[in-house]
C-alpha atoms as a PDB file:
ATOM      1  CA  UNK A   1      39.327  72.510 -96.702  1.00  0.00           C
ATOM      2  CA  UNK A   2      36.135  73.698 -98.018  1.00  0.00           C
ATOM      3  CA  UNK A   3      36.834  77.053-100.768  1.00  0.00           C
ATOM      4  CA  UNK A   4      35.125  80.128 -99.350  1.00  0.00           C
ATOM      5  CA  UNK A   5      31.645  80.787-101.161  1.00  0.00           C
ATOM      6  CA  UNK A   6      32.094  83.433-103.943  1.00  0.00           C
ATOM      7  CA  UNK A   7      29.928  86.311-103.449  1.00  0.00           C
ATOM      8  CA  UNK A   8      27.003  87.141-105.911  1.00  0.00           C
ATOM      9  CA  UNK A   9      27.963  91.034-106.761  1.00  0.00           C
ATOM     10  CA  UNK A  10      25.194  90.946-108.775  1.00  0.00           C
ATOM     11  CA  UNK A  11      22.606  90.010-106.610  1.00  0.00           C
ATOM     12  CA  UNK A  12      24.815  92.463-103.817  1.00  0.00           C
ATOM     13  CA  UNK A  13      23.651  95.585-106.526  1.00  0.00           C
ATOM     14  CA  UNK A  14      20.333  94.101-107.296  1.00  0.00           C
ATOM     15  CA  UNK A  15      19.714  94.634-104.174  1.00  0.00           C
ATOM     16  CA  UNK A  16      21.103  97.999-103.506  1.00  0.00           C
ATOM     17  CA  UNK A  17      20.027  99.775-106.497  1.00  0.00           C
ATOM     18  CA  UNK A  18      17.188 102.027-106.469  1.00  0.00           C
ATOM     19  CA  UNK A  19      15.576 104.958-108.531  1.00  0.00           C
ATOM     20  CA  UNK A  20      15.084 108.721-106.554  1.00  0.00           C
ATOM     21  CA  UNK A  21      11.300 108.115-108.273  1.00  0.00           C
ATOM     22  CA  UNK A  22      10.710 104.887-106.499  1.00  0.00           C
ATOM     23  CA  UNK A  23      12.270 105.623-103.134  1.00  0.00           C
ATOM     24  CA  UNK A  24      10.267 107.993-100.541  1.00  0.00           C
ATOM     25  CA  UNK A  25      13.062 110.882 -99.681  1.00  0.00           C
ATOM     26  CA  UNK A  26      12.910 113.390 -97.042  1.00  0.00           C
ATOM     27  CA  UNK A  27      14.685 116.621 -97.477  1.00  0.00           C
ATOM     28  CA  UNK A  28      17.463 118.152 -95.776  1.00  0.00           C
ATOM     29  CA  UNK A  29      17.880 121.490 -95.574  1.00  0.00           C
ATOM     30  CA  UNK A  30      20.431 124.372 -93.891  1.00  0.00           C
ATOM     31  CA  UNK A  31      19.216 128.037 -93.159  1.00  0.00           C
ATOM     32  CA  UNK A  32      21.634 130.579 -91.868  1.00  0.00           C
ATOM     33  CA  UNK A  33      21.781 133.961 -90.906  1.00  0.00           C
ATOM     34  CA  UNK A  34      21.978 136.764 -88.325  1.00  0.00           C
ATOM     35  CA  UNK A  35      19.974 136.927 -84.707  1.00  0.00           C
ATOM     36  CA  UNK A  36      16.380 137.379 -84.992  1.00  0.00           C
ATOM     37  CA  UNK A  37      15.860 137.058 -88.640  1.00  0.00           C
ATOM     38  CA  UNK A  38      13.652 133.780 -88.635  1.00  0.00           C
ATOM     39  CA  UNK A  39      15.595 130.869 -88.526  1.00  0.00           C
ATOM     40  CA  UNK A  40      13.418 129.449 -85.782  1.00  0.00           C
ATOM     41  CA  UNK A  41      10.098 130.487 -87.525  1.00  0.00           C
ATOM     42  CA  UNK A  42      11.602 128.502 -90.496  1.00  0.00           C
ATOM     43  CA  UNK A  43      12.573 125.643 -88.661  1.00  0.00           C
ATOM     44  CA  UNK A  44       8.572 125.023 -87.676  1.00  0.00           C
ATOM     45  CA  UNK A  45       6.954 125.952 -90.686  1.00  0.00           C
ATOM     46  CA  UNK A  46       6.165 122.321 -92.012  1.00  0.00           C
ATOM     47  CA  UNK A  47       3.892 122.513 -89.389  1.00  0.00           C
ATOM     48  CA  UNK A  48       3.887 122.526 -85.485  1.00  0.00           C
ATOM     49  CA  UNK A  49       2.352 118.982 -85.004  1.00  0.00           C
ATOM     50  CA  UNK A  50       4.508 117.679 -87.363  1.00  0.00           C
ATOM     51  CA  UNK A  51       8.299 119.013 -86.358  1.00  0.00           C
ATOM     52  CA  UNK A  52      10.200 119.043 -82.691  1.00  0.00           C
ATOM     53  CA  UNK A  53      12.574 121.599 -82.329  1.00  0.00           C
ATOM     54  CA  UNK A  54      15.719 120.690 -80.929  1.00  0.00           C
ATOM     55  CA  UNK A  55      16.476 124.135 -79.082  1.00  0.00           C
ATOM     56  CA  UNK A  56      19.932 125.114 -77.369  1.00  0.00           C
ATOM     57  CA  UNK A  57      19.842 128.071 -77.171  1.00  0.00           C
ATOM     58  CA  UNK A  58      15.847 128.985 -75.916  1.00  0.00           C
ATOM     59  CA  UNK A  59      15.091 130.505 -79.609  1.00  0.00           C
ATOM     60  CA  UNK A  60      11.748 129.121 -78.847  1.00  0.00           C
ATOM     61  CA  UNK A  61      10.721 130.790 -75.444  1.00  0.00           C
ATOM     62  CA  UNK A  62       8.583 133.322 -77.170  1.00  0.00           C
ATOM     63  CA  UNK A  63       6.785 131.235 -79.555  1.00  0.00           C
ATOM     64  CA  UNK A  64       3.649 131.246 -77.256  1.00  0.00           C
ATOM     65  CA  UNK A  65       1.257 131.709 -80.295  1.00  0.00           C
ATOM     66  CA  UNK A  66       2.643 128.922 -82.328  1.00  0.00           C
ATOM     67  CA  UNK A  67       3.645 127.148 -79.431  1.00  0.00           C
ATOM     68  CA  UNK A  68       6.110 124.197 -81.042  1.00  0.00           C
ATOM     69  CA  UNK A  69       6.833 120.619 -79.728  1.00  0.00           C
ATOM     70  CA  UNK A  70      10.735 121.269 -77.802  1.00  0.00           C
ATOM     71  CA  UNK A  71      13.450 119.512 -76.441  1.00  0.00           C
ATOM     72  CA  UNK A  72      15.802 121.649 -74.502  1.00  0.00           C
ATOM     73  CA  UNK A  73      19.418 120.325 -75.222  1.00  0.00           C
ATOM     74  CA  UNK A  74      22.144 121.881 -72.634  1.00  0.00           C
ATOM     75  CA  UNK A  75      24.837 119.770 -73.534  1.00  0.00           C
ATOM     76  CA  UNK A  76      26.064 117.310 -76.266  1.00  0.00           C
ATOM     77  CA  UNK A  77      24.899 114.040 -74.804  1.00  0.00           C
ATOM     78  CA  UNK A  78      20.707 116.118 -74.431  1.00  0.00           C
ATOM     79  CA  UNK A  79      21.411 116.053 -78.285  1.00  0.00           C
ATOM     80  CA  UNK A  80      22.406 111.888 -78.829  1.00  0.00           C
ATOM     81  CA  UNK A  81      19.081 111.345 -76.508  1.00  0.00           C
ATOM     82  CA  UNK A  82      16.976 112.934 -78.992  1.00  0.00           C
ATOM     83  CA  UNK A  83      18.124 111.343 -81.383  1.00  0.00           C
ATOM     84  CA  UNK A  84      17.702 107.871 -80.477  1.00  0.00           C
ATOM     85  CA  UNK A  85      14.079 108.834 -79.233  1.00  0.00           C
ATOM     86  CA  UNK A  86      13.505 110.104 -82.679  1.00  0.00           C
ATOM     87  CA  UNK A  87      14.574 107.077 -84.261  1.00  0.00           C
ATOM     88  CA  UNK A  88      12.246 104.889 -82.980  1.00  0.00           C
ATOM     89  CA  UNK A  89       9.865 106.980 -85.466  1.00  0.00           C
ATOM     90  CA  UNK A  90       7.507 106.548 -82.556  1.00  0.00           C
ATOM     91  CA  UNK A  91       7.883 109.930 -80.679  1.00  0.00           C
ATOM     92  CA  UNK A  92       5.037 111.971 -80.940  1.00  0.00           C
ATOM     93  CA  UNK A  93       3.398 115.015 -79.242  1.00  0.00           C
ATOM     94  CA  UNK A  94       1.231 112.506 -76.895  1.00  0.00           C
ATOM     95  CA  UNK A  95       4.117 110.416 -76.389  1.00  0.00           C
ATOM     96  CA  UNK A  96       5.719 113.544 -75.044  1.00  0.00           C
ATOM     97  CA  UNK A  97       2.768 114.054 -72.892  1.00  0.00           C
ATOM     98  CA  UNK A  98       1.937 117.655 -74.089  1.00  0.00           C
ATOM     99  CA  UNK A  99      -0.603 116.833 -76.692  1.00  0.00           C
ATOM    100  CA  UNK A 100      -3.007 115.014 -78.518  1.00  0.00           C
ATOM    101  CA  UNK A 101      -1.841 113.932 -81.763  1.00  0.00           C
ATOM    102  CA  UNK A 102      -0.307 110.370 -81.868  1.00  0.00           C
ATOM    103  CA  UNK A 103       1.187 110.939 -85.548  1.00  0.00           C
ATOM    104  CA  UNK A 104       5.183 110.693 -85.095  1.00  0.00           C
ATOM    105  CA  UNK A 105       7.148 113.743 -86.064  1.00  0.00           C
ATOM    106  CA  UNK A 106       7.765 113.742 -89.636  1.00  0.00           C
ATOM    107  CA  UNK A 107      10.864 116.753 -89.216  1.00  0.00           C
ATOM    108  CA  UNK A 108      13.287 117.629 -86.598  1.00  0.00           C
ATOM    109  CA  UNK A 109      14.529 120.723 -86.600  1.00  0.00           C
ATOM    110  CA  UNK A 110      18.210 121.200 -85.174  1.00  0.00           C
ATOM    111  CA  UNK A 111      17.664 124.846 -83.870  1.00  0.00           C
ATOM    112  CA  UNK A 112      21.430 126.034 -83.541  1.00  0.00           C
ATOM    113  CA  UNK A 113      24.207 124.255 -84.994  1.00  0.00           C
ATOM    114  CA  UNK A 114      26.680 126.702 -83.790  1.00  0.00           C
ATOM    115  CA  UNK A 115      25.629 126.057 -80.371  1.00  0.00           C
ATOM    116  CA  UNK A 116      25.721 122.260 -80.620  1.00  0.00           C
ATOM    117  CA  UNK A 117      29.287 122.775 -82.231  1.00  0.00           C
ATOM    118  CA  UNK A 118      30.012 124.721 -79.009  1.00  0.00           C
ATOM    119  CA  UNK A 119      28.421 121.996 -76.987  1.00  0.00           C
ATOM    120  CA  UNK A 120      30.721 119.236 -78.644  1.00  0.00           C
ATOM    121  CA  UNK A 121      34.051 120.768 -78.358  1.00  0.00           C
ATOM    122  CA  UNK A 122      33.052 121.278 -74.411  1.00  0.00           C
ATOM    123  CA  UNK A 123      31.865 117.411 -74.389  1.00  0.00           C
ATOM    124  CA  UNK A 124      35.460 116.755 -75.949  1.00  0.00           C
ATOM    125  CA  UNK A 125      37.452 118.810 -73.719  1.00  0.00           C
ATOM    126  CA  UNK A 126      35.987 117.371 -70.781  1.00  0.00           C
ATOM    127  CA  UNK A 127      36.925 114.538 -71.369  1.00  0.00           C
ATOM    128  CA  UNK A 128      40.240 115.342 -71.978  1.00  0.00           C
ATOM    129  CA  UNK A 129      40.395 116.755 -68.846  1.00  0.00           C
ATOM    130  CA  UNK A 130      39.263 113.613 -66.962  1.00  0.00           C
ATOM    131  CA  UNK A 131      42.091 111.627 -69.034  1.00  0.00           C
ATOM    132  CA  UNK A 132      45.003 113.847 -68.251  1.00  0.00           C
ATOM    133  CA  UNK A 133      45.046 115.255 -64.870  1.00  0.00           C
ATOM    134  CA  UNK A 134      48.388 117.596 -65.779  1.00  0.00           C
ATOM    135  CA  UNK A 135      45.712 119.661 -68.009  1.00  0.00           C
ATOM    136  CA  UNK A 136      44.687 123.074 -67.296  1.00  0.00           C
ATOM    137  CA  UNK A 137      41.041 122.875 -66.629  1.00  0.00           C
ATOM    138  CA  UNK A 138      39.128 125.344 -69.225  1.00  0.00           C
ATOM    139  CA  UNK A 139      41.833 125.540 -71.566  1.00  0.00           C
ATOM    140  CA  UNK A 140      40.984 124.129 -75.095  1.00  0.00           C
ATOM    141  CA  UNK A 141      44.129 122.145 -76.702  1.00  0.00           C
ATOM    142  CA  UNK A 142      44.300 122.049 -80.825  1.00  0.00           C
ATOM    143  CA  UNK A 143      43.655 118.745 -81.093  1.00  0.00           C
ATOM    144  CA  UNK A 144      40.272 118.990 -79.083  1.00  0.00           C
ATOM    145  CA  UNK A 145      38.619 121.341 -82.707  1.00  0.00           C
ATOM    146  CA  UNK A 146      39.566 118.256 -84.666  1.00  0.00           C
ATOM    147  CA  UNK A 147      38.038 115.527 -82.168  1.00  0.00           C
ATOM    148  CA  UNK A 148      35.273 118.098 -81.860  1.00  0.00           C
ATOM    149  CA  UNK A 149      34.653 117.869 -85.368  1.00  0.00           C
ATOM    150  CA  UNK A 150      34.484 114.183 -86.093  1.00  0.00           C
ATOM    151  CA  UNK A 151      31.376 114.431 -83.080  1.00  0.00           C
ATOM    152  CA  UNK A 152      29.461 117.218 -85.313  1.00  0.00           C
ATOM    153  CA  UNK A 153      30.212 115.149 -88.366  1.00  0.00           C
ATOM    154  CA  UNK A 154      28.807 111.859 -87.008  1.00  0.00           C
ATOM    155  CA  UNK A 155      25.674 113.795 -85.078  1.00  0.00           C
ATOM    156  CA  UNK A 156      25.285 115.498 -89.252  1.00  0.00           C
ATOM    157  CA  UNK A 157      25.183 111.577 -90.857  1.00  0.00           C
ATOM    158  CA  UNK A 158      23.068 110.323 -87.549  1.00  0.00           C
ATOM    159  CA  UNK A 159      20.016 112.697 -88.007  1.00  0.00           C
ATOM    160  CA  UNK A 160      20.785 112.036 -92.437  1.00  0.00           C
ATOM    161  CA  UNK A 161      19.915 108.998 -92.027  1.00  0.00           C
ATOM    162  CA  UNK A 162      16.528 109.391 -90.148  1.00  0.00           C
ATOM    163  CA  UNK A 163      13.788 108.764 -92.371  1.00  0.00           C
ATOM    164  CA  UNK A 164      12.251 112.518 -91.433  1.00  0.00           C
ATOM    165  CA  UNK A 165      12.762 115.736 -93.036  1.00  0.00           C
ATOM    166  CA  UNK A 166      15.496 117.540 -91.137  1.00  0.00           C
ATOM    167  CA  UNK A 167      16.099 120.983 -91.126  1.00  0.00           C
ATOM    168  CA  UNK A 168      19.577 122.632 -89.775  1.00  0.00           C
ATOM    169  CA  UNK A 169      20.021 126.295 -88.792  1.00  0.00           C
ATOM    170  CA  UNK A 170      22.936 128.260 -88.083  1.00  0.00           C
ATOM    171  CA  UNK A 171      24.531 132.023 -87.005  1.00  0.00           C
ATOM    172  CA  UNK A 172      26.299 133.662 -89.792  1.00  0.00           C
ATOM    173  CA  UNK A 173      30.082 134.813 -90.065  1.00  0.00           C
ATOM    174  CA  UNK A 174      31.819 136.913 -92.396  1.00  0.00           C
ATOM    175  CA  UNK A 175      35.044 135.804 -93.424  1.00  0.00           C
ATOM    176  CA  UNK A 176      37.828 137.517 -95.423  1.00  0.00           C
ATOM    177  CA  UNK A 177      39.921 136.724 -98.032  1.00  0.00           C
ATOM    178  CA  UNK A 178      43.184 136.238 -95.524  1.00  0.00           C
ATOM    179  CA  UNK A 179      41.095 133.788 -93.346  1.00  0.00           C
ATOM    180  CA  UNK A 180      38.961 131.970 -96.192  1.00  0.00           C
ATOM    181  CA  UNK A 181      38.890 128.355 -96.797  1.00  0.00           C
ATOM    182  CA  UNK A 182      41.868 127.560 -99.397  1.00  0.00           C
ATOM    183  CA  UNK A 183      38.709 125.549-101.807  1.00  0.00           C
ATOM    184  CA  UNK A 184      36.049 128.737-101.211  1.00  0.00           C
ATOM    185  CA  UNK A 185      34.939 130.163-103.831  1.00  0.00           C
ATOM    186  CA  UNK A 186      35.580 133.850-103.847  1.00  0.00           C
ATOM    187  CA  UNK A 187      35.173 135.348-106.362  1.00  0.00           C
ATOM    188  CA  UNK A 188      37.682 137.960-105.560  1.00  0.00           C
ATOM    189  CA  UNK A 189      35.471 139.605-103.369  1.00  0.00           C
ATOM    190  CA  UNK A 190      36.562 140.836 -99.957  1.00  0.00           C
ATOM    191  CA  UNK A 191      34.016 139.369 -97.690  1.00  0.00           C
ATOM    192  CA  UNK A 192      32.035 136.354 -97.813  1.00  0.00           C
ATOM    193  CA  UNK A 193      29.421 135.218 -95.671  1.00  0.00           C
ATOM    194  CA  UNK A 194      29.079 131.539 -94.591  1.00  0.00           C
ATOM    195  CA  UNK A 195      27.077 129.429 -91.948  1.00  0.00           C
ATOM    196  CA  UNK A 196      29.178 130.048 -88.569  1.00  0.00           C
ATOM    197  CA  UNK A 197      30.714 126.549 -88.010  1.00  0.00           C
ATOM    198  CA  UNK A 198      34.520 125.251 -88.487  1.00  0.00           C
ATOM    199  CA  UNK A 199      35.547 124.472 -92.152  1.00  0.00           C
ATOM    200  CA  UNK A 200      35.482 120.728 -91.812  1.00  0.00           C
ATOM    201  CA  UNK A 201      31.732 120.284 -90.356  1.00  0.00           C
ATOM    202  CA  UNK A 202      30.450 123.106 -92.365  1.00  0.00           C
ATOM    203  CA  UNK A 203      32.055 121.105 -95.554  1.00  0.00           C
ATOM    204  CA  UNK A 204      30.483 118.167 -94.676  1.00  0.00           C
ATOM    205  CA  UNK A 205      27.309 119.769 -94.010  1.00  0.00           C
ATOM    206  CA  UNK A 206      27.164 121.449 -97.084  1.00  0.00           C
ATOM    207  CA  UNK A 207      27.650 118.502 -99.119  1.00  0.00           C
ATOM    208  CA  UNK A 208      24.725 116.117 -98.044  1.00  0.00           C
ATOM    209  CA  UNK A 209      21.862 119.010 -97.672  1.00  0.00           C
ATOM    210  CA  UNK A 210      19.322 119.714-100.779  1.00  0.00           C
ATOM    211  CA  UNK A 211      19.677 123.016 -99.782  1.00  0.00           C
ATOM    212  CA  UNK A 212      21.997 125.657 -98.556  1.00  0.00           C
ATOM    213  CA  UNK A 213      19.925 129.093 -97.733  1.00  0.00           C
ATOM    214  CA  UNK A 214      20.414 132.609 -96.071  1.00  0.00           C
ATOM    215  CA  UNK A 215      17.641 133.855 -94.261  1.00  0.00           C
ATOM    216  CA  UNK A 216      17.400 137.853 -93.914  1.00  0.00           C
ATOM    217  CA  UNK A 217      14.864 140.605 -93.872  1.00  0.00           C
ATOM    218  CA  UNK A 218      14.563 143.352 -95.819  1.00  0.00           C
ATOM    219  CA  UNK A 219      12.139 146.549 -95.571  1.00  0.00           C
ATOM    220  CA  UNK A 220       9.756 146.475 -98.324  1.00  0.00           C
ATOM    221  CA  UNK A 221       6.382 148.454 -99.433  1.00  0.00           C
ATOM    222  CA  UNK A 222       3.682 145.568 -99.057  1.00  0.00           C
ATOM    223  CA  UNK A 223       0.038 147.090-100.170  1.00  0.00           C
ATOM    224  CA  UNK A 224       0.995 150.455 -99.644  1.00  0.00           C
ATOM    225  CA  UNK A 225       2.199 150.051 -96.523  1.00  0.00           C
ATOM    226  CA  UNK A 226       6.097 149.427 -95.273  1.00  0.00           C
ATOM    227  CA  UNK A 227       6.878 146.351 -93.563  1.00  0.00           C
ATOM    228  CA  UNK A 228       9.139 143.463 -92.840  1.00  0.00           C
ATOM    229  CA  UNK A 229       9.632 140.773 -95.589  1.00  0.00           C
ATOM    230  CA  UNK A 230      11.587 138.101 -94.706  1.00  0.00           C
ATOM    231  CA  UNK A 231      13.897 136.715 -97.528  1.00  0.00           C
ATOM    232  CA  UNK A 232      15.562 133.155 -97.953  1.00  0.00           C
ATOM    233  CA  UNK A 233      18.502 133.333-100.965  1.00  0.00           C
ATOM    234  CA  UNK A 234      19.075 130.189-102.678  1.00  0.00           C
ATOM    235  CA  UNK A 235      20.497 131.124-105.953  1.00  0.00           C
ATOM    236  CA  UNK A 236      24.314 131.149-106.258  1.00  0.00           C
ATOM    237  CA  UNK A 237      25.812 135.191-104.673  1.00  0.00           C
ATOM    238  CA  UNK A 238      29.443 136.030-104.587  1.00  0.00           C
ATOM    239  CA  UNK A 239      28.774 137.242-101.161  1.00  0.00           C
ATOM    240  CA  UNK A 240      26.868 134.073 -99.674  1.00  0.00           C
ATOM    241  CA  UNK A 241      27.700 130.354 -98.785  1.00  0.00           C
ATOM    242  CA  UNK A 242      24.366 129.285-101.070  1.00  0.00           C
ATOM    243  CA  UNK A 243      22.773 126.855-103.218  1.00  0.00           C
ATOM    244  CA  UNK A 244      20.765 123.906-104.034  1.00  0.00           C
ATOM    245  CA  UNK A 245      19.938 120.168-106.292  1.00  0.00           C
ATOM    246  CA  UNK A 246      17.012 120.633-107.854  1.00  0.00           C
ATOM    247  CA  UNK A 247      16.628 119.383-111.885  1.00  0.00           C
ATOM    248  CA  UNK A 248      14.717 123.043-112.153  1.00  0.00           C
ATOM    249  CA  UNK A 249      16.514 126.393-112.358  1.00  0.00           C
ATOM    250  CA  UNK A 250      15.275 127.874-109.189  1.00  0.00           C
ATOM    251  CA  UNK A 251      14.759 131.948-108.596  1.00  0.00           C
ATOM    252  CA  UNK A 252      17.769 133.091-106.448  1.00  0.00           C
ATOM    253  CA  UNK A 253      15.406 134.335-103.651  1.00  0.00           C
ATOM    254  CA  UNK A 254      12.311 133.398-101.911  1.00  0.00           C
ATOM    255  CA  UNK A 255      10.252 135.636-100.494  1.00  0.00           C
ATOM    256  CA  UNK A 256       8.077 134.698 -96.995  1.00  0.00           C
ATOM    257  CA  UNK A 257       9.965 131.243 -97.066  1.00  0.00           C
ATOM    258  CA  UNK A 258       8.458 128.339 -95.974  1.00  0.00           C
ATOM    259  CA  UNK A 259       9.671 124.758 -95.930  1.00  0.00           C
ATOM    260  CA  UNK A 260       6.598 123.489 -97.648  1.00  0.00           C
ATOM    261  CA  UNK A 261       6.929 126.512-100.115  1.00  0.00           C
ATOM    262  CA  UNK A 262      10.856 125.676-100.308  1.00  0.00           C
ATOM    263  CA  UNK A 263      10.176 121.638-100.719  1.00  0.00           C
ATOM    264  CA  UNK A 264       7.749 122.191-103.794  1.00  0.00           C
ATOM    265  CA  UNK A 265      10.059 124.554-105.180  1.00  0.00           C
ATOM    266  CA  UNK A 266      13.236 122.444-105.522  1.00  0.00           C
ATOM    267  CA  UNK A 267      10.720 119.549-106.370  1.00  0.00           C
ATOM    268  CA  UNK A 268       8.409 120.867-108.979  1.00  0.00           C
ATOM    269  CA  UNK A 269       9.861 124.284-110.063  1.00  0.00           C
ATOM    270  CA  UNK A 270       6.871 126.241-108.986  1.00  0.00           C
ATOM    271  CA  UNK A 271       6.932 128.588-106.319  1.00  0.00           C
ATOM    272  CA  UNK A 272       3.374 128.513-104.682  1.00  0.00           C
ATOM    273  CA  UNK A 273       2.065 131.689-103.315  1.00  0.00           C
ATOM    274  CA  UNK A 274       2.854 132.607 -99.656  1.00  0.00           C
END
């Protein structure tokens, strides 16, 4: 009997090594925060032509200036369609038949993570339902959170692994010290403000993006006159579920935050003006 072939573990990591400088990388970035403080303007500023929105909850209706590139998604399986359309890196805005440029999207922004949470734990529980015809229809079991979970976790690593820039948004919660995760960092504060998804996805989220940033605007004097600013914070707060990787020590906030603006940042250490 012939003695199974050794494997070559050297050529194995020869082949699987690599250097961040000689590999093209896409960011991936999370932005949180309240209603109507600019997550979806964020989510399309690396350009209109470029990006498709990925839009459950109609956060796009009003764009009519900017006018981006949208899927609607109404339930979980909408959101598995677009992705395997986007990873033929072929989809485009002509493809799509509503315009002219035949570049494929370079970013995808996934316009309400809470939402698509929502959307999987309703996917899960109908299923359920179909399995076990004793089961009250509507009513969500405990075990359904934790299958509904492992779908938001593989959806997270599916769009990872596109070769696009991808950028996640969220709705805030507030969370107190009796309900807070048993690994957050507190501080010994009283509140704490995190991206509004359950412990295990937003974990797991957290973990694999560049970036972890809370959008919010502020009234500020701008050329003599007051107005609107809105604010992205970055920097490590007691108060906020925040950070970032960057080999640059980064200013907490960013004012008028772009993703172009937020991409050189973390990449370069210079803010450009905006």
């Amino acid at each position: 009997m012939a003695r199974a072939r050794e494997k070559d573990y050297l050529a194995i990591a020869k082949k699987k090594a690599s250097r961040p400088s000689l590999v093209k990388s896409y960011r991936k970035v999370l932005v949180y925060g309240r209603n109507k403080k600019g997550k979806s303007t964020f989510g399309i500023s690396n350009g209109v032509d470029n990006t498709l929105v990925l839009d459950p909850e109609q956060g796009t209706d009003l764009m009519l200036k900017k006018d981006p590139y949208r899927i609607g998604i109404e339930q979980w399986e909408d959101l598995h369609d677009a992705w395997g359309a986007l990873r033929t890196y072929k989809l485009s805005p002509k493809i799509l038949g509503l315009g002219k440029s035949t570049e494929p999207f370079n970013t995808v922004s996934l316009d309400g993570c809470t939402k698509f949470n929502n959307m999987a734990l309703k996917y899960v529980r109908r299923l359920q339902e179909e399995r076990d015809l004793d089961r009250i229809p509507g009513m969500t079991d405990r075990r359904d959170y934790s299958k509904s979970g492992e779908l938001m976790k593989d959806m997270i690593n599916n769009f990872l692994k596109l070769k696009m820039n991808v950028i996640f948004t969220a709705q805030e919660r507030m969370m107190t010290l009796a309900s807070a995760d048993d690994d957050d960092d507190s501080e010994e504060v009283s509140e704490y403000y995190v991206p509004d998804l359950p412990a295990a996805v937003r974990g797991a989220l957290n973990s694999v993006v560049d970036v972890i940033g809370r959008i919010y605007v502020v009234r500020t004097e701008i050329k003599g006159k007051e107005k609107a600013q809105r604010r992205l914070q970055i920097g490590h707060h007691p108060l906020y579920d925040t950070g970032y990787r960057s080999d640059f020590v980064l200013p907490d906030m960013i004012r008028n935050p772009t993703f172009p603006r937020l991409v050189n940042l973390i990449e370069t250490g210079e803010l450009v003006r905006g």
